[in-house]
Protein backbone atom coordinates (compact mmCIF):
# COMPACT_ATOMS: atom_id res chain seq x y z
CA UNK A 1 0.00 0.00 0.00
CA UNK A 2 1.78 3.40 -0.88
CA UNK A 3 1.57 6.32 0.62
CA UNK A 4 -0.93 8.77 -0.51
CA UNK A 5 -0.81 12.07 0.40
CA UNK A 6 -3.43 13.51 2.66
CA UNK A 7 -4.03 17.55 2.30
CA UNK A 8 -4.52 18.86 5.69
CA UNK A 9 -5.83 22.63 6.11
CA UNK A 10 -4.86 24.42 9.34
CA UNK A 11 -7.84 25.10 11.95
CA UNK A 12 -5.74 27.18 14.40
CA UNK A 13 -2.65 25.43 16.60
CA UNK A 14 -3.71 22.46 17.20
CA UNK A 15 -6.72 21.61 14.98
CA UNK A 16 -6.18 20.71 11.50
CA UNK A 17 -8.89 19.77 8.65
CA UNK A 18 -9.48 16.71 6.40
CA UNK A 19 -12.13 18.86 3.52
CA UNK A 20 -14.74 16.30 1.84
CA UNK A 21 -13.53 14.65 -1.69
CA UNK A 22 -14.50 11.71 -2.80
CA UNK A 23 -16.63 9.38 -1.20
CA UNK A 24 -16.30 10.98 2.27
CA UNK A 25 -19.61 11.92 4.04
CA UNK A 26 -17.91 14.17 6.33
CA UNK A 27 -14.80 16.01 6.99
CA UNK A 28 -11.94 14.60 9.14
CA UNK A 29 -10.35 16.71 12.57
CA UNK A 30 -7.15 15.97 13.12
CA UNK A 31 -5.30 17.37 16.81
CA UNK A 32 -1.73 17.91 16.70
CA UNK A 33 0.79 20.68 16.74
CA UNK A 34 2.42 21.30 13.46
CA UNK A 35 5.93 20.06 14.62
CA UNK A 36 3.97 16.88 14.65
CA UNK A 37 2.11 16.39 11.55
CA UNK A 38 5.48 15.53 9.19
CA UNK A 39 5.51 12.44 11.39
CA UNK A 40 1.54 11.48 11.10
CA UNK A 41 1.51 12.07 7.58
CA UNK A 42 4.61 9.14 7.42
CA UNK A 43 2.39 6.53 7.24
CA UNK A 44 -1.55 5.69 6.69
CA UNK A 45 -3.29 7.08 9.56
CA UNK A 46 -4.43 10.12 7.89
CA UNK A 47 -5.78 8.61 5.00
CA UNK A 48 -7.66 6.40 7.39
CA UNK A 49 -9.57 9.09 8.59
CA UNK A 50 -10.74 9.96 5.90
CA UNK A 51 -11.77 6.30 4.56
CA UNK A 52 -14.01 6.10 8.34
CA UNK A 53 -15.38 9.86 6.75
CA UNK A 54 -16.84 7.53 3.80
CA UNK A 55 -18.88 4.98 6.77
CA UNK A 56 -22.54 4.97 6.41
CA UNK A 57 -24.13 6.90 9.18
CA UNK A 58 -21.52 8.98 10.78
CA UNK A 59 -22.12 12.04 12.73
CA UNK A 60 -20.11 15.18 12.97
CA UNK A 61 -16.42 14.24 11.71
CA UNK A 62 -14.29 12.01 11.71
CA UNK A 63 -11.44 12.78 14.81
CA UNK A 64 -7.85 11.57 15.19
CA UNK A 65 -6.32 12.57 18.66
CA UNK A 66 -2.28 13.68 18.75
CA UNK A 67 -1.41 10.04 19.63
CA UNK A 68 -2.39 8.65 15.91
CA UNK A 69 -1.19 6.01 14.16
CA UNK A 70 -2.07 3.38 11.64
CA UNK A 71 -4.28 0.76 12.83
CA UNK A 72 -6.59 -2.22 11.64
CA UNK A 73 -9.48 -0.40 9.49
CA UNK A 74 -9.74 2.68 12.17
CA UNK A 75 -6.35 4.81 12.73
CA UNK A 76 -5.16 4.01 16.29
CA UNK A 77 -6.42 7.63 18.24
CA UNK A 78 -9.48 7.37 16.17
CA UNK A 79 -12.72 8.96 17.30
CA UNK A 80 -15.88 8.39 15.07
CA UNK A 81 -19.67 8.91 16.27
CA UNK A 82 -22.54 7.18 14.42
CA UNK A 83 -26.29 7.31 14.28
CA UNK A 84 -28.12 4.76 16.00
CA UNK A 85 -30.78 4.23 12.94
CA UNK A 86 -28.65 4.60 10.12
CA UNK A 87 -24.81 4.32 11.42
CA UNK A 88 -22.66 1.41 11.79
CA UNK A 89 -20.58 -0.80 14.41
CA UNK A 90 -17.12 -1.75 13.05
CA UNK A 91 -14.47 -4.18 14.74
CA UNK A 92 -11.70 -2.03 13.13
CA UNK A 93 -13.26 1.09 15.18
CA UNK A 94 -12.81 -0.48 18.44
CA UNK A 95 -9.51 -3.04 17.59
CA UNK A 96 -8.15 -6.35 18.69
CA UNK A 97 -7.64 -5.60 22.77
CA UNK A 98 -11.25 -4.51 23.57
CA UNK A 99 -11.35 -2.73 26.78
CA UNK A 100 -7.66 -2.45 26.84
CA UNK A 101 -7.64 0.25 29.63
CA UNK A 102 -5.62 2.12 32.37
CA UNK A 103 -6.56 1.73 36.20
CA UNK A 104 -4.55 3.96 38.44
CA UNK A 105 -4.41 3.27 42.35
CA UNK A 106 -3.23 6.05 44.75
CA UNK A 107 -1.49 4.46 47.91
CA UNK A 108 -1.14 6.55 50.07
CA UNK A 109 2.53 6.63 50.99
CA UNK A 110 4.83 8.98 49.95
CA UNK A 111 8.37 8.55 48.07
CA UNK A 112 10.27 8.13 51.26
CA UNK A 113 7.52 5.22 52.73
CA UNK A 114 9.19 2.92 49.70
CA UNK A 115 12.77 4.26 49.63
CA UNK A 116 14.47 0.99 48.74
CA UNK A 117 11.91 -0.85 48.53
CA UNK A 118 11.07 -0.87 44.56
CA UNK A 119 13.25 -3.51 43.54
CA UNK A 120 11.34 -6.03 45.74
CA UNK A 121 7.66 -4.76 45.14
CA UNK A 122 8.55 -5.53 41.51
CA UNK A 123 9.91 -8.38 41.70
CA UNK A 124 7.15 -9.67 43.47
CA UNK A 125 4.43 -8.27 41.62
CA UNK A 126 6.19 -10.24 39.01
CA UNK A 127 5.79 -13.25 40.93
CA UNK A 128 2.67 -12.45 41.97
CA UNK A 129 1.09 -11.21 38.52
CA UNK A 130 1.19 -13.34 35.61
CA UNK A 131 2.84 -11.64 32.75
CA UNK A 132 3.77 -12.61 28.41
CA UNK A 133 2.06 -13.80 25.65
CA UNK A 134 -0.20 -16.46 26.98
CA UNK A 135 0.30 -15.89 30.45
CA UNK A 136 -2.70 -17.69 32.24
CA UNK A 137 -3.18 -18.53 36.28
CA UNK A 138 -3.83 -22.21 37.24
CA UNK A 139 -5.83 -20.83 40.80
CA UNK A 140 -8.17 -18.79 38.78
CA UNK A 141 -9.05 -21.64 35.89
CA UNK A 142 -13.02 -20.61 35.42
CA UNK A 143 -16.07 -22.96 34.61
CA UNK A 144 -18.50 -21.71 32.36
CA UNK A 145 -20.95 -20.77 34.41
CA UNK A 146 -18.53 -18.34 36.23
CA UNK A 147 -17.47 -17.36 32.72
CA UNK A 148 -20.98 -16.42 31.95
CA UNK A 149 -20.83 -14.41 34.42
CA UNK A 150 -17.86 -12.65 34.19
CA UNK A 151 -18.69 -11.57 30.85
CA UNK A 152 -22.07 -10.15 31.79
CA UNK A 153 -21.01 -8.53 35.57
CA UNK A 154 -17.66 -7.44 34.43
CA UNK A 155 -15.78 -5.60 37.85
CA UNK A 156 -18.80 -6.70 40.21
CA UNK A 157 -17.88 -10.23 39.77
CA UNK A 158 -14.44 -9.83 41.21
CA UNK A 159 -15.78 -7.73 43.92
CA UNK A 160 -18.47 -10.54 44.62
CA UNK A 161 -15.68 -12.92 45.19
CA UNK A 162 -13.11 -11.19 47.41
CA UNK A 163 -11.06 -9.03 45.08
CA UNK A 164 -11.49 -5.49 45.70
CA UNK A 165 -13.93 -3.45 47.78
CA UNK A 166 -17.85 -2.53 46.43
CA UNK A 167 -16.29 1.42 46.84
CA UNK A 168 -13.77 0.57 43.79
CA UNK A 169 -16.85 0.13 41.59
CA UNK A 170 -17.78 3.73 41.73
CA UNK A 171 -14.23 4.79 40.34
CA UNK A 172 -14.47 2.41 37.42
CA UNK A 173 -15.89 3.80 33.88
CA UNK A 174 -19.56 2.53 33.50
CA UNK A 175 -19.05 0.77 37.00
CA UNK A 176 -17.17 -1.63 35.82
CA UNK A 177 -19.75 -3.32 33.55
CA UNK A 178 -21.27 -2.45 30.47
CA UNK A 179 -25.16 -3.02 29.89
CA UNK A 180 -26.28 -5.28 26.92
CA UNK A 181 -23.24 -8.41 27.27
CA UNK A 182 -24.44 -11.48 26.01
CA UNK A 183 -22.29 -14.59 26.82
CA UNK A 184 -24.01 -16.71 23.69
CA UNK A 185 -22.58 -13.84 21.28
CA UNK A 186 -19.07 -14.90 22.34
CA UNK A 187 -17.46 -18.03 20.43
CA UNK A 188 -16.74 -21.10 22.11
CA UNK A 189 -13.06 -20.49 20.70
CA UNK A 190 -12.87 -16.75 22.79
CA UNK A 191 -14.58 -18.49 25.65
CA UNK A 192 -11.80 -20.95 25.39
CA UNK A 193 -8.83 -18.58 25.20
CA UNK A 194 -9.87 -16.22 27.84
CA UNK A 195 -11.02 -19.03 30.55
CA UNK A 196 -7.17 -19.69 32.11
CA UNK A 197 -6.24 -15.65 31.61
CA UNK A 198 -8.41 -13.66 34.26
CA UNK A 199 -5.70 -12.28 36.53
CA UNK A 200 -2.92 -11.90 34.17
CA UNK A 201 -1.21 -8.82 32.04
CA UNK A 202 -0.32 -10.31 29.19
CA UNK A 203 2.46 -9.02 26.66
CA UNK A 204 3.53 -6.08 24.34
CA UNK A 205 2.81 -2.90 26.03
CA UNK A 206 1.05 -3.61 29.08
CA UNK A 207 2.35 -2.71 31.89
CA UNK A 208 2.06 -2.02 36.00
CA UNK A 209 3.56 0.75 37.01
CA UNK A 210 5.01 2.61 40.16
CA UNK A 211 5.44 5.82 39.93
CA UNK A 212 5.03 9.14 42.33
CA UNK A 213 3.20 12.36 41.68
CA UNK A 214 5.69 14.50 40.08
CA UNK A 215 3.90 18.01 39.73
CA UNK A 216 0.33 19.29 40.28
CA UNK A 217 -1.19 21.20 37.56
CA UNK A 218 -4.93 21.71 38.61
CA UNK A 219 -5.15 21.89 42.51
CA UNK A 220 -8.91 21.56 42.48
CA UNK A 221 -9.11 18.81 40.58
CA UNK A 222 -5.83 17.07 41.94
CA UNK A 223 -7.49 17.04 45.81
CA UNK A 224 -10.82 15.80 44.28
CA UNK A 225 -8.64 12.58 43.00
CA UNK A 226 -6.58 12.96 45.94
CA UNK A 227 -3.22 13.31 44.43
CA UNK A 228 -0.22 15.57 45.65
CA UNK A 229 3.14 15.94 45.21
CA UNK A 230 5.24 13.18 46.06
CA UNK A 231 2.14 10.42 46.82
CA UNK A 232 3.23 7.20 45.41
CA UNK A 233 0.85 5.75 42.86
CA UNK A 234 0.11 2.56 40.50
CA UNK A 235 -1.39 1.94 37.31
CA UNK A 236 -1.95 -1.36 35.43
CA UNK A 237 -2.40 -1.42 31.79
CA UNK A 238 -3.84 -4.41 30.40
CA UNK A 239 -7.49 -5.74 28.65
CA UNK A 240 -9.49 -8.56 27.56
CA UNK A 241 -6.63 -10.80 27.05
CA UNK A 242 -6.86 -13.43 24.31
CA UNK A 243 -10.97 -13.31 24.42
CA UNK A 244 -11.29 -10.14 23.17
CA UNK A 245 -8.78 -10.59 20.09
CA UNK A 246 -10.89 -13.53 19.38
CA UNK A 247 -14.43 -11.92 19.46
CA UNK A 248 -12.66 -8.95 17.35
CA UNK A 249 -11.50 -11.85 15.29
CA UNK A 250 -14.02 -13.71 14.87
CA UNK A 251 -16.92 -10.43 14.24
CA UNK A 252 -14.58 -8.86 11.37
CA UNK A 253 -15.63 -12.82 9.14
CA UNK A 254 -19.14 -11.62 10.28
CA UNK A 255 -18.89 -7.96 9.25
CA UNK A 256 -17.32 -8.84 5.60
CA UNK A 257 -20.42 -10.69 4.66
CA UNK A 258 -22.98 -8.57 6.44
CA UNK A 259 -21.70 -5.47 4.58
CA UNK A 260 -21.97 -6.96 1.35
CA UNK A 261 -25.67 -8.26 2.45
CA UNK A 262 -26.33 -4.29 3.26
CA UNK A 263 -24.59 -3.29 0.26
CA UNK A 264 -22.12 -0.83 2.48
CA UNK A 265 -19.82 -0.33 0.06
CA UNK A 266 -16.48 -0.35 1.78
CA UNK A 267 -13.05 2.03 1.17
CA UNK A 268 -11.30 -0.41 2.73
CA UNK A 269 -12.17 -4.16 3.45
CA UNK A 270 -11.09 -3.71 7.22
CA UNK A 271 -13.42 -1.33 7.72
CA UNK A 272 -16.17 -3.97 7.52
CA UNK A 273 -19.23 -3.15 9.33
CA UNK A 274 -22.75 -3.68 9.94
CA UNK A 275 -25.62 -1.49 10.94
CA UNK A 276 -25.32 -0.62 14.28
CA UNK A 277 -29.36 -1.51 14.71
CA UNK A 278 -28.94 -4.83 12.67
CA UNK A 279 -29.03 -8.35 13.91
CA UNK A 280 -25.02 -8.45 13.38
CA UNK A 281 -24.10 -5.15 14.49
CA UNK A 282 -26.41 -5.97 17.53
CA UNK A 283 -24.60 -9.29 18.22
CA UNK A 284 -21.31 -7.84 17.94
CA UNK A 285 -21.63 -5.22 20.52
CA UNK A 286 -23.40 -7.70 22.76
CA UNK A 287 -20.22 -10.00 22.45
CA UNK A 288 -18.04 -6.68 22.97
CA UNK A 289 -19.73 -5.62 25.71
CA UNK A 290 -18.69 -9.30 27.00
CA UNK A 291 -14.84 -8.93 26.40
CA UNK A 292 -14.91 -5.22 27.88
CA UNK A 293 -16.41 -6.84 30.90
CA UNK A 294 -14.06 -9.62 30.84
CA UNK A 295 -11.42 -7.08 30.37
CA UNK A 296 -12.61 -4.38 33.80
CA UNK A 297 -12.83 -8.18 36.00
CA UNK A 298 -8.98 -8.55 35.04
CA UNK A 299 -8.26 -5.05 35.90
CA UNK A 300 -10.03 -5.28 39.29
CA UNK A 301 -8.62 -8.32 40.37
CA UNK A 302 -5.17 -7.60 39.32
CA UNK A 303 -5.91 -4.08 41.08
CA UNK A 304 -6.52 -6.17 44.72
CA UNK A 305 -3.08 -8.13 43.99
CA UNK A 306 -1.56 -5.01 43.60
CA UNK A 307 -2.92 -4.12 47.04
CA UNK A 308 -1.83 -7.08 48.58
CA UNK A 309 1.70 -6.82 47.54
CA UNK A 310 2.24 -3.62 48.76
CA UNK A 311 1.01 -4.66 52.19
CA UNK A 312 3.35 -7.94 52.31
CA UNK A 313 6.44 -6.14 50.92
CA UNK A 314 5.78 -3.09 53.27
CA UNK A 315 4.37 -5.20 56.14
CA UNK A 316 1.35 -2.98 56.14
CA UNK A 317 -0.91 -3.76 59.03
CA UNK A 318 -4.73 -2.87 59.19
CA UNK A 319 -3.94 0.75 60.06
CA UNK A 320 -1.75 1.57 57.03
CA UNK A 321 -3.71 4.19 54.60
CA UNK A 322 -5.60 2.19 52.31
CA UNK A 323 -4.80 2.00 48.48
CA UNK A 324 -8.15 3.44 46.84
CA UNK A 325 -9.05 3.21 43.18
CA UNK A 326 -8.62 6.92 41.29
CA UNK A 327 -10.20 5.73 38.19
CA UNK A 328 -9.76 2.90 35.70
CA UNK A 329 -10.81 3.70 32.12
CA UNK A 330 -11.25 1.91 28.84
CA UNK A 331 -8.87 2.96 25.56
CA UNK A 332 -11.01 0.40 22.97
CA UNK A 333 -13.91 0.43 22.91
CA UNK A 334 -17.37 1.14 21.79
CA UNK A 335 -20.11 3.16 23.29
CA UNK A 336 -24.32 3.94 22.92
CA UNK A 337 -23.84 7.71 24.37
CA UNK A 338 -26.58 10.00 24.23
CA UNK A 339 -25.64 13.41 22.77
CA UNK A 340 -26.81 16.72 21.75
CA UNK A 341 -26.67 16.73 17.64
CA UNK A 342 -27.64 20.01 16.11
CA UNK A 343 -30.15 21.05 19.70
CA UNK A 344 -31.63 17.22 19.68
CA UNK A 345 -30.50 14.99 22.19
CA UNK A 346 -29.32 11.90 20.18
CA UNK A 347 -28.39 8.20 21.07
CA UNK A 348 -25.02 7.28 19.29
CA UNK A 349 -22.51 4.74 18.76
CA UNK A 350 -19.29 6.07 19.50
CA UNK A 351 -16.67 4.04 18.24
CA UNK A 352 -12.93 4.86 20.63
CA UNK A 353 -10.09 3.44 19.53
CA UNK A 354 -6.93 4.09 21.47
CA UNK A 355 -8.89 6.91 22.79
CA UNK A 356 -10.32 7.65 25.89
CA UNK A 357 -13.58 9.02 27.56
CA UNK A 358 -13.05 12.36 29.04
CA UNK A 359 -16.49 13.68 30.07
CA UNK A 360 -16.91 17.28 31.78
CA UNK A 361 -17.64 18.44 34.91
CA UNK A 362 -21.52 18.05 35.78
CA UNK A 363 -22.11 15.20 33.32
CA UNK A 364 -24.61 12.50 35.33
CA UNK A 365 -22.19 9.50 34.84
CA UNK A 366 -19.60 10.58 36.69
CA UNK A 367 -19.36 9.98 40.53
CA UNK A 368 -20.08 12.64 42.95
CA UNK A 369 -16.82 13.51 44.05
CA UNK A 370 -15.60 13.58 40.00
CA UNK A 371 -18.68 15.89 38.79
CA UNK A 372 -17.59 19.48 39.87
CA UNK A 373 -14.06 18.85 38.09
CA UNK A 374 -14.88 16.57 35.46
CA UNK A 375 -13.72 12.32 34.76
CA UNK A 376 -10.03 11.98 35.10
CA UNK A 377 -8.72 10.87 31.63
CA UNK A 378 -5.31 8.35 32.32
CA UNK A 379 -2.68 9.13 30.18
CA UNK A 380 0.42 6.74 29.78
CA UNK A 381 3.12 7.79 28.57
CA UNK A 382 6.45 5.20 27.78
CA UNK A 383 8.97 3.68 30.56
CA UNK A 384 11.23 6.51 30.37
CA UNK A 385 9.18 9.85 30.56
CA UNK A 386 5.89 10.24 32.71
CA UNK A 387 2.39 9.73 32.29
CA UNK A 388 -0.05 12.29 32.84
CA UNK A 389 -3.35 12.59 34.81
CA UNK A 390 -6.22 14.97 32.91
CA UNK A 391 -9.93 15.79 33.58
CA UNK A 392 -12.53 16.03 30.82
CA UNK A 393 -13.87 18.97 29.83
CA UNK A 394 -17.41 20.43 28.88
CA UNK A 395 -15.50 21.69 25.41
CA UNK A 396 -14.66 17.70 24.71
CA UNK A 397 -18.33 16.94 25.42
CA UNK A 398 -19.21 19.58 22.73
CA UNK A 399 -16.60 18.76 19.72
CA UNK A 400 -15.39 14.81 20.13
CA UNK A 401 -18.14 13.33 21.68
CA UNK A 402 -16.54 13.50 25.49
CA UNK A 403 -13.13 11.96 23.84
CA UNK A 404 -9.25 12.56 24.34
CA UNK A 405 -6.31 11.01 23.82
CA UNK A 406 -4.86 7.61 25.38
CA UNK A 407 -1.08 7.78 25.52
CA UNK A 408 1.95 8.53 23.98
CA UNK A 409 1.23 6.65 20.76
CA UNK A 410 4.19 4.56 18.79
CA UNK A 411 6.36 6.48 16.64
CA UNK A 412 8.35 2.98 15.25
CA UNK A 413 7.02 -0.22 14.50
CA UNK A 414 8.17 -2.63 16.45
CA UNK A 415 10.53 -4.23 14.06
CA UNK A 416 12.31 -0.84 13.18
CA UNK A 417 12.73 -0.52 17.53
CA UNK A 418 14.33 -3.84 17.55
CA UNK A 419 16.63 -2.55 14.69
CA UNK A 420 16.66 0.99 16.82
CA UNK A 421 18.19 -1.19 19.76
CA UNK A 422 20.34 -3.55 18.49
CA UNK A 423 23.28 -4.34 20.52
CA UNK A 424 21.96 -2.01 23.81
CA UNK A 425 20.53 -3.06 27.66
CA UNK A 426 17.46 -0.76 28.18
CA UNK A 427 17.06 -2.37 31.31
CA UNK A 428 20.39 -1.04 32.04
CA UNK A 429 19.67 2.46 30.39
CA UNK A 430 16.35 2.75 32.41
CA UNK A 431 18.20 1.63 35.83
CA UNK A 432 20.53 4.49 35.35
CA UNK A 433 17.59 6.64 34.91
CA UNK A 434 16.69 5.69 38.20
CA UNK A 435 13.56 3.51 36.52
CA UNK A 436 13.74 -0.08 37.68
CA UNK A 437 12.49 -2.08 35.24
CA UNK A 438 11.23 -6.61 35.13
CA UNK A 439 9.91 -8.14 31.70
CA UNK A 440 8.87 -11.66 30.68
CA UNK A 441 11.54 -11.31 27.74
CA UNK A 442 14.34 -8.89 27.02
CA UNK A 443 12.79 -8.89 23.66
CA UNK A 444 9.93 -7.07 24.76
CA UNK A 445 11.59 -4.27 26.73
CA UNK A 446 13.31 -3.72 23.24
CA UNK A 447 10.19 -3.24 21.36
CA UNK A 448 8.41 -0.72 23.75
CA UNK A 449 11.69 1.31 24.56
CA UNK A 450 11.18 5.03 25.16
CA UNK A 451 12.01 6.29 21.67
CA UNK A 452 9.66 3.83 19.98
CA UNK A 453 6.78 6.08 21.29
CA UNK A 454 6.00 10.04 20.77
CA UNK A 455 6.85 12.02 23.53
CA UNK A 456 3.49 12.14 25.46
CA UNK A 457 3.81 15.77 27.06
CA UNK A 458 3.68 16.92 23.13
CA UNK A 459 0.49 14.61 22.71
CA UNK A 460 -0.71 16.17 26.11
CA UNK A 461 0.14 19.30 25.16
CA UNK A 462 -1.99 19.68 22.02
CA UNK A 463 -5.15 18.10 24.06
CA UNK A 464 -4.37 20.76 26.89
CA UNK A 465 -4.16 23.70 24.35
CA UNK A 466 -7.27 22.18 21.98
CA UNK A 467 -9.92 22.15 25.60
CA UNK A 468 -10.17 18.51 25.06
CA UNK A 469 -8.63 18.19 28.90
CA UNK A 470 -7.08 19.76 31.48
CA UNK A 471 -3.70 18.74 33.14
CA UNK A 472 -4.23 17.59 36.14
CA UNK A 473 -0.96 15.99 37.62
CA UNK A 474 2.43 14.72 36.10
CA UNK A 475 3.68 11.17 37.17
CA UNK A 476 7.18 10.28 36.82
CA UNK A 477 7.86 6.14 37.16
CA UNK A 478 10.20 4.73 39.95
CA UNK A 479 9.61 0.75 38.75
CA UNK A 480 7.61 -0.88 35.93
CA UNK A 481 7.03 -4.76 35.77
CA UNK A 482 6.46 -5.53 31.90
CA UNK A 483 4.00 -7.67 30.11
C-alpha cells in the first residue's frame, strides 16, 4: 500500500482539517501541533480518517487525537460517532484488545515510605502477577458458568468474590460493567482462550507501574482525585486478554459478509461493518460488551493483587492508609452515548479506539466527588518519561463526543525498535535513569523502549491547548514490571 498524500488545512494550533472529496460523508479533525504532523503524515493514519469519513451513518467528523497512528481499518487515536438508525458498528473502530484500559491506584505513601523498597515490590508483583504472551493462572481456571458471568457482571464479579472493595466500583468507567453483554454472542473459541487468563497482564505494552506524583497542575481537581506531590501511585495497563482478540476476530468474518448483504460499500475491506441496529451489528456489541467486561474483572482483580503486595512487601498492618481506586478507564472500545446533535439529544454509537472518555464536569455518569471537576482521563506515557493525569472537559463533550487522547502513541514499528536497539541493555539504560524495570523477555523491553513512542507531554500538550482536557498531575515512574 503506498503512501498517498493527505491535504490537511490548518484550523488554528492544534486543529487541523481533512475537507470532503470523494466518497467521504464528512470532513476529518485531526489534533496535533504542526511540529507533529510531518511524522503522522509518514504513514496511513491520515488517509484512514478519511476512509471512516466515507462509513454509512456517521455524525459530525471524523477525529484523530495527537497520539495517531495506523491501525486495523480505524487509525489508532481514532474517534468516530454514528447514528443509531442509520450508522454502523465496526471491529476495526474499536480493535483487537477490547477494553484495553488504564486503572490507576493512589497508595497513600509517599516517596520516602518505599525508599528501597522498589526492587522487591517488583519483583514480586512479578511473581505475583502473571505476565507474556499467553500468560494464564492455574488458581483462577473458570467454569462456564462463572465465565458467563464474568462476561455479563464485568468488575462486580471480582468484587463478589473477594477481590477489591464494592467502593472501587464507583471509580471504574460505566461501574465496571457495560449493559447489553451477552455470553451466547461470544465463540466457544474466545470463551476458550480467555477461561485460564483472568488475573494476568499479558504481553507487548502492558504494563504495571510505580510511579510518584511528580507536579500538580490543577489543585482543584488534583485534591478531588486525591493526588499531591510526592504520593506514590500505581497503574496497570492491560485488557481482555486473548478473548477479546478472538471476538474482534471472529466479528470482522461476520462484518465482511454482512456489509456486502447491506450493500455498504467499503473504502477499505477492514473497515467492515454492519448497521449498528442490525441483527449483526447488535450481536457484535453484545459479544463486545462481554470482552470489555471480561477485560474491567482482570483489571479489578489484578488491582486487589496489587494491594496485597504492597502490604506484604511493606508489612502494612490494618492501620496503614488504604490504596483506593482513582479511576480505571477503557482505551477500545465502543459506546451507545446519548448526545446533543444540532439542539436534539441523540443516542449514538461512539466508536474509541486508542482513545479515551473524558467527560466534563456536571455530566450524570460521573461519581459525585468527579462531577464538579470533570472524569479523570489516564494518560500513559512510555517507561522513560511520565504519564499524565487529565480531567474532561465540557468543550470535549461539545466537539469529540466527550473523547481525548490515550497515551503517547508509537512512533516505530516494532521491528524498526528492535533494529533501533540492536546491541543495547534498556534495562540497564532505564536503571541508570533511576527507573527499575522486570519483563517476561528482554525482547519485549526492546520493542516498547522510550524512543519507539511520541513524547506524550507533546500529545498532552496539544489536548491541553485544543480544551479537550485539562492537566491535572504529572507522574514520573520509579519501577515498571512488563507484560
Amino acid at each position: 500500500m503506498g503512501h498517498t498524500h493527505i491535504p490537511v488545512k490548518r484550523i488554528d494550533g492544534s486543529r487541523w482539517m481533512i475537507e470532503r472529496r470523494g466518497n467521504m460523508r464528512t470532513t476529518g479533525i485531526v489534533y496535533a501541533s504542526e511540529a507533529m504532523l510531518p511524522k503522522i503524515m509518514a504513514d496511513q493514519s491520515l488517509q484512514q480518517v478519511s476512509d471512516v469519513a466515507c462509513l454509512p451513518g456517521i455524525v459530525g467528523s471524523s477525529l484523530a487525537m495527537p497520539d495517531i497512528h495506523w491501525g486495523y481499518g480505524f487509525p489508532i487515536g481514532g474517534v468516530a460517532a454514528f447514528d443509531m438508525d442509520e450508522g454502523v458498528v465496526s471491529p476495526g473502530g474499536v480493535g483487537y484488545d477490547i477494553n484495553c484500559g488504564v486503572r490507576l491506584m493512589r497508595t497513600g505513601l509517599g516517596r520516602q515510605d518505599i525508599a528501597g523498597h522498589v526492587e522487591r515490590l517488583i519483583d514480586e508483583l512479578f511473581c505475583n502477577i502473571p505476565s507474556g504472551i499467553g500468560s494464564k493462572r492455574s488458581d483462577l481456571k473458570l467454569g462456564s458458568s462463572d465465565q458467563a458471568a464474568v462476561l455479563q457482571q464485568g468488575a462486580a464479579w471480582a468484587v463478589k468474590h473477594g477481590y477489591g472493595e464494592r467502593s472501587d466500583l464507583e471509580h471504574i468507567e460505566d461501574r465496571g460493567c457495560l449493559e447489553g453483554a451477552d455470553p451466547e454472542a461470544v465463540s466457544d473459541r474466545a470463551l476458550e482462550r480467555g477461561r485460564g487468563q483472568l488475573g494476568t497482564l499479558g504481553s507487548g505494552n502492558h504494563f504495571i507501574e510505580i510511579a510518584c506524583v511528580d507536579e500538580v497542575f490543577d489543585a482543584a481537581a488534583a485534591v478531588a482525585m486525591g493526588l499531591e506531590p510526592g504520593l506514590v501511585v500505581v497503574s496497570v495497563h492491560t485488557g481482555s486478554r486473548g478473548l477479546g482478540y478472538q471476538v474482534c476476530d471472529d466479528y470482522i468474518k461476520v462484518m465482511l459478509r454482512a456489509a456486502q448483504k447491506y450493500g455498504i460499500s467499503l473504502p477499505d475491506r477492514q473497515l467492515c461493518c454492519a448497521p449498528a441496529a442490525s441483527p449483526e451489528g447488535g450481536r457484535y456489541l453484545a459479544a463486545m460488551a462481554a470482552a470489555a467486561n471480561y477485560a474491567f474483572a482482570n483489571r479489578q482483580i489484578i488491582g486487589h493483587w496489587v494491594r496485597e503486595t504492597f502490604g506484604k512487601v511493606l508489612g502494612l498492618g490494618p492501620a496503614a492508609p488504604r490504596m483506593a481506586l482513582v479511576y480505571d478507564v477503557c482505551h477500545n472500545i465502543a459506546k451507545i452515548e446519548q448526545y446533543a446533535v444540532g439542539g436534539q439529544s441523540q443516542k449514538l454509537c461512539v466508536h474509541r479506539k486508542g482513545a479515551t472518555r473524558a467527560f466534563g464536569p456536571g455530566h450524570a455518569h460521573l461519581p459525585p466527588d468527579y462531577r464538579s471537576v470533570g472524569q479523570p482521563v489516564l494518560i500513559p506515557g512510555d517507561m522513560g518519561r511520565c504519564s499524565w493525569v487529565l480531567a474532561g472537559t465540557k468543550l470535549a463533550m461539545q466537539e469529540t463526543f466527550g473523547s481525548c487522547c490515550h497515551g503517547a502513541g508509537r512512533a516505530m514499528s516494532r521491528n524498526q525498535a528492535m533494529k533501533a536497539a540492536r546491541g543495547r541493555r534498556i534495562d540497564r539504560e532505564l536503571g541508570q535513569q533511576g527507573i527499575y524495570v522486570r519483563a517476561a523477555g528482554r525482547g519485549t523491553l526492546t520493542e516498547e523502549m522510550p524512543e519507539a513512542y511520541k513524547d506524550v507531554n507533546e500529545v498532552v500538550d496539544v489536548v491541553a491547548a485544543a480544551g479537550l482536557a485539562v492537566k491535572v498531575a504529572r507522574l514520573r515512574p520509579l519501577g515498571v514490571m512488563k507484560g
